[in-house]
Protein backbone atom coordinates (compact mmCIF):
# COMPACT_ATOMS: atom_id res chain seq x y z
CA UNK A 1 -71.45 -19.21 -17.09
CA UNK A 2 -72.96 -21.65 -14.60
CA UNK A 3 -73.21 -20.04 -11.43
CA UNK A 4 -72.17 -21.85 -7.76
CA UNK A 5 -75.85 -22.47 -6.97
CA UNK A 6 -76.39 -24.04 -10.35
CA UNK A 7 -74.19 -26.88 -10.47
CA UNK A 8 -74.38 -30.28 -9.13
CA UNK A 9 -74.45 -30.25 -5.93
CA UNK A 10 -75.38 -33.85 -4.92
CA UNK A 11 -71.86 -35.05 -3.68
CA UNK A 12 -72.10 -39.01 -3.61
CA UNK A 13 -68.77 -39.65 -2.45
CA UNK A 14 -66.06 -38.68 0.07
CA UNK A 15 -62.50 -39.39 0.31
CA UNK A 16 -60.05 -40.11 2.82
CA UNK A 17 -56.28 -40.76 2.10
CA UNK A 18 -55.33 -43.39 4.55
CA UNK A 19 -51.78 -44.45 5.85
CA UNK A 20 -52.99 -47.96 5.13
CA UNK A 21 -55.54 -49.65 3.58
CA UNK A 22 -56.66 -52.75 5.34
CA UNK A 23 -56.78 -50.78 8.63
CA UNK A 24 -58.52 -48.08 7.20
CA UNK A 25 -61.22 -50.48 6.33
CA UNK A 26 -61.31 -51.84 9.69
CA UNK A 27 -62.03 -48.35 11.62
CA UNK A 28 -64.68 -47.21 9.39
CA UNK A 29 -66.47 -50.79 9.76
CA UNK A 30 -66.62 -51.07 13.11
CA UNK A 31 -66.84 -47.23 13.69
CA UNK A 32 -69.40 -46.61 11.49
CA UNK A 33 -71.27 -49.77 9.70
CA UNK A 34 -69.95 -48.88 6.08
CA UNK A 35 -69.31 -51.36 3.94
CA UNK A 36 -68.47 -54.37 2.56
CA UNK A 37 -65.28 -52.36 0.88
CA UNK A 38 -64.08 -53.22 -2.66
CA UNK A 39 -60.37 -53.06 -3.15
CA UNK A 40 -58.65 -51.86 -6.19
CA UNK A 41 -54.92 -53.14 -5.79
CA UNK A 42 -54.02 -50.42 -8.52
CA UNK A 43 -55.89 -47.30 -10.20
CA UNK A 44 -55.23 -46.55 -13.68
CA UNK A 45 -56.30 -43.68 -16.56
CA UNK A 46 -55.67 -43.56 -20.21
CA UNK A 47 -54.86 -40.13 -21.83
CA UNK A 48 -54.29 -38.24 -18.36
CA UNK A 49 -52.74 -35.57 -17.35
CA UNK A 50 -51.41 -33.75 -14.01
CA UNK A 51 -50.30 -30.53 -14.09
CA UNK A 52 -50.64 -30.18 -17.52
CA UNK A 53 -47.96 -33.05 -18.52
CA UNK A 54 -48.78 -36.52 -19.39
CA UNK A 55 -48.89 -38.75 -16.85
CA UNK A 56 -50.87 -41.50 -14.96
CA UNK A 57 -52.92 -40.82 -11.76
CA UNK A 58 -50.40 -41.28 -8.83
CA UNK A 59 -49.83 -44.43 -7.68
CA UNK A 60 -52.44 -46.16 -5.10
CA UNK A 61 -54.69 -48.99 -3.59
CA UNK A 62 -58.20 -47.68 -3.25
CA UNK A 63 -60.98 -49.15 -1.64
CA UNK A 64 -64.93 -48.29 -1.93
CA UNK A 65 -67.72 -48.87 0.16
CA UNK A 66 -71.19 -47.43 0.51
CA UNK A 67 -72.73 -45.76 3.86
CA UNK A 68 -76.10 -45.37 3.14
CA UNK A 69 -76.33 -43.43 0.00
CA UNK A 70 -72.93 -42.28 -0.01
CA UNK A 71 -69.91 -43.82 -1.06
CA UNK A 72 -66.72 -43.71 0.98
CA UNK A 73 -63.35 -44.19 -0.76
CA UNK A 74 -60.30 -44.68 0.83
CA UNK A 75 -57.30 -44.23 -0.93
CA UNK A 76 -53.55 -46.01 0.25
CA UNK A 77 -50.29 -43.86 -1.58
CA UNK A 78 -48.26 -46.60 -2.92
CA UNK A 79 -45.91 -44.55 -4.76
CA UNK A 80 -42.98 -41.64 -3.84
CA UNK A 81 -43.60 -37.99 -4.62
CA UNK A 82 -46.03 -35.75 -3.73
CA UNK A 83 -48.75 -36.50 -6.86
CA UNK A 84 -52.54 -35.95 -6.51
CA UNK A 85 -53.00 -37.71 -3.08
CA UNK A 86 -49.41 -36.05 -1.66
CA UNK A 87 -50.92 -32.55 -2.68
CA UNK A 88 -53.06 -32.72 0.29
CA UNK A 89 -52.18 -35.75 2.31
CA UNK A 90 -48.64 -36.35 2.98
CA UNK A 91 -48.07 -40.34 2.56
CA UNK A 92 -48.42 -42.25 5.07
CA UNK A 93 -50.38 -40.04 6.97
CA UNK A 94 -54.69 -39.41 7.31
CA UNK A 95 -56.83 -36.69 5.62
CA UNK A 96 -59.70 -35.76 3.66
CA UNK A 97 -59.08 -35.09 -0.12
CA UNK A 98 -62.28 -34.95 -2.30
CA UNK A 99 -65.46 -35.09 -2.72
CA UNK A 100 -67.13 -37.13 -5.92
CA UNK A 101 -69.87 -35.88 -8.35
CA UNK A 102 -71.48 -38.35 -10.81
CA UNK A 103 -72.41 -35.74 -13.67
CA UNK A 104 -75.19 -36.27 -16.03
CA UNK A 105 -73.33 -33.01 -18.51
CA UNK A 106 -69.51 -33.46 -17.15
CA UNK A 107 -68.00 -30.54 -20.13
CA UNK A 108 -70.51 -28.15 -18.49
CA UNK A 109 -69.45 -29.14 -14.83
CA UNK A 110 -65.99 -29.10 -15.43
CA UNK A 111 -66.56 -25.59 -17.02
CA UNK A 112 -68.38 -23.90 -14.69
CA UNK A 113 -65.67 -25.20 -12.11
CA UNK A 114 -62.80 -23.59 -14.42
CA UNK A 115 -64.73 -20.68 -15.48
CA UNK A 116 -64.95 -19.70 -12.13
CA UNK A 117 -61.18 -19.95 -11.48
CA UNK A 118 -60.67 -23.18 -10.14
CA UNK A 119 -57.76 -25.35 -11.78
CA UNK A 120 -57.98 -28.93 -13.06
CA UNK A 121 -55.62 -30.86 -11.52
CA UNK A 122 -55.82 -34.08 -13.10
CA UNK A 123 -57.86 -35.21 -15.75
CA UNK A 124 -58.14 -38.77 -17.89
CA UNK A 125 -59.88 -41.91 -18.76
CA UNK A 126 -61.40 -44.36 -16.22
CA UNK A 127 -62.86 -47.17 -18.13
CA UNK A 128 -62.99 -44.98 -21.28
CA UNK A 129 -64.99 -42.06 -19.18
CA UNK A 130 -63.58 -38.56 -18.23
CA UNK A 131 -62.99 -38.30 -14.21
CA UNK A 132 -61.15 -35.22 -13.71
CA UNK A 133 -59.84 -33.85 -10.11
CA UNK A 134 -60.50 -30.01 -9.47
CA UNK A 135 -58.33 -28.33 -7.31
CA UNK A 136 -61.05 -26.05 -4.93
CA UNK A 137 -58.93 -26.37 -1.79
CA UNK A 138 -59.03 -22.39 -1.52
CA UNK A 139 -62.71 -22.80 -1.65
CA UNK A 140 -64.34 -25.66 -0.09
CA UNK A 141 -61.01 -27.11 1.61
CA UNK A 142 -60.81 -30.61 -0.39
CA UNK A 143 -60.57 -31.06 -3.85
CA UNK A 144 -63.72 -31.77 -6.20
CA UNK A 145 -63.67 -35.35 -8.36
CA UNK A 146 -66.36 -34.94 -11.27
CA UNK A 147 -67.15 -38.55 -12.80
CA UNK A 148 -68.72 -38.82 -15.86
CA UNK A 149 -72.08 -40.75 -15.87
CA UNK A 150 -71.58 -43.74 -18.43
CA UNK A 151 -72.96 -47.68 -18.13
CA UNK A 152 -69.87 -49.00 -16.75
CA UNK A 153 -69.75 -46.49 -13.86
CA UNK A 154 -73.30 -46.85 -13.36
CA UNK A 155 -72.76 -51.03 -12.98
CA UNK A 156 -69.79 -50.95 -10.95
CA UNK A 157 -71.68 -48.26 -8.51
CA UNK A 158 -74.62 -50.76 -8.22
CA UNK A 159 -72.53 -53.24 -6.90
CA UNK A 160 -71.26 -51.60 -4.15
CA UNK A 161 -74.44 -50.47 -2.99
CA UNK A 162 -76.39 -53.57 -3.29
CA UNK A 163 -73.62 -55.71 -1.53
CA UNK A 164 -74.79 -53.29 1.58
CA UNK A 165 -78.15 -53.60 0.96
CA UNK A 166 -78.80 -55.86 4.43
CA UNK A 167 -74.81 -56.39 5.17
CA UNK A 168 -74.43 -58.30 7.96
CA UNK A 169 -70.60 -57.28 8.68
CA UNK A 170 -69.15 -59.82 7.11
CA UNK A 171 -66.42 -60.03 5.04
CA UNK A 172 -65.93 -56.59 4.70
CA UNK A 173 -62.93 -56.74 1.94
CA UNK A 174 -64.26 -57.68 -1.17
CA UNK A 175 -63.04 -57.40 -4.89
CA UNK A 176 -65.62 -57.05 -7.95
CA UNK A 177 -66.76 -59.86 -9.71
C-alpha cells in the first residue's frame, strides 16, 4: 500500500462551485489576473458512475483558466438534486470542492486513495480517459479529482496555459478551438 507521503502530491488544479458562471469569471479576473477562462457549456463522461449506479456526472457549465501554474476551474450547477457538486456546494451558492491531480499511474493513485479508506465518488470517461472524484472531505476538507495523463488531456491543458502566457486581460471568456 502506497502510503500518504508517497502519492502525488503536485495538485495542479482547484475548484470552486460558483452560483454563476460568467460572474465567477469576472471576480477572479479582476481579483486575481487568472485567465483567459475556457467555457464548457456542458460536461460529459462515458461509462460513469456515482454512488455506485450508472449515471452521468451532474449536470454543469465549467470554466478553466490558468494562474500561473495552476489551473482554476469553476464549475456552474445547471441541474436539480444534490449530485457531485450539491454534495458539497449547495446550488446556487459558493464553495471550494476539489482539488485536481494529473497522474502519470492513475490505478495506483486511485488505490492508494481507496486502500486507505477513502470512497470514490464518481468515476468515468473524459475523452476516453479515467477522471474519478474521491470523496476525502473527512480528511483534507474538499474532495480529490485524479485525471489520468493521456495526449488529449495533455493538448487541451496546453492551451489554457499558453493563452496566459503574456495575457493582456482581454477577452477573458474563451472556448477551445
Amino acid at each position: 500500500m502506497m502510503l500518504p507521503a508517497q502519492r502525488n502530491r503536485n495538485f495542479m488544479q482547484l475548484c470552486w462551485v460558483v452560483p454563476q458562471l460568467e460572474a465567477a469569471i469576472a471576480h477572479w479576473v479582476k481579483a486575481s489576473g487568472a485567465g483567459p477562462f475556457f467555457v464548457f457549456e456542458s460536461l460529459h463522461f462515458d461509462d460513469a458512475l456515482y454512488r455506485g449506479r450508472q449515471s452521468d456526472i451532474a449536470p454543469c457549465r465549467a470554466a478553466i483558466g490558468q494562474f500561473g501554474d495552476m489551473q482554476l476551474e469553476l464549475v456552474e450547477q445547471t441541474g436539480d438534486g444534490t449530485g457531485l457538486w450539491g454534495e458539497l456546494v449547495p446550488k446556487g451558492q459558493l464553495g471550494f470542492h476539489h482539488a485536481g491531480l494529473y497522474c502519470e499511474d492513475y490505478a495506483a493513485e486511485r488505490a492508494a486513495y481507496t486502500e486507505g479508506g477513502d470512497e470514490v465518488v464518481f468515476e468515468g470517461l473524459m475523452m476516453g480517459s479515467k477522471t474519478c472524484y474521491i470523496d476525502t472531505v473527512k480528511t483534507l476538507g474538499f474532495m480529490v479529482e485524479l485525471i489520468t495523463a493521456n495526449p488529449v488531456a495533455a493538448h487541451v491543458f496546453a492551451q489554457f496555459r499558453n493563452a496566459a502566457q503574456g495575457w493582456d486581460g482581454r477577452d477573458p471568456i474563451r472556448t477551445l478551438g
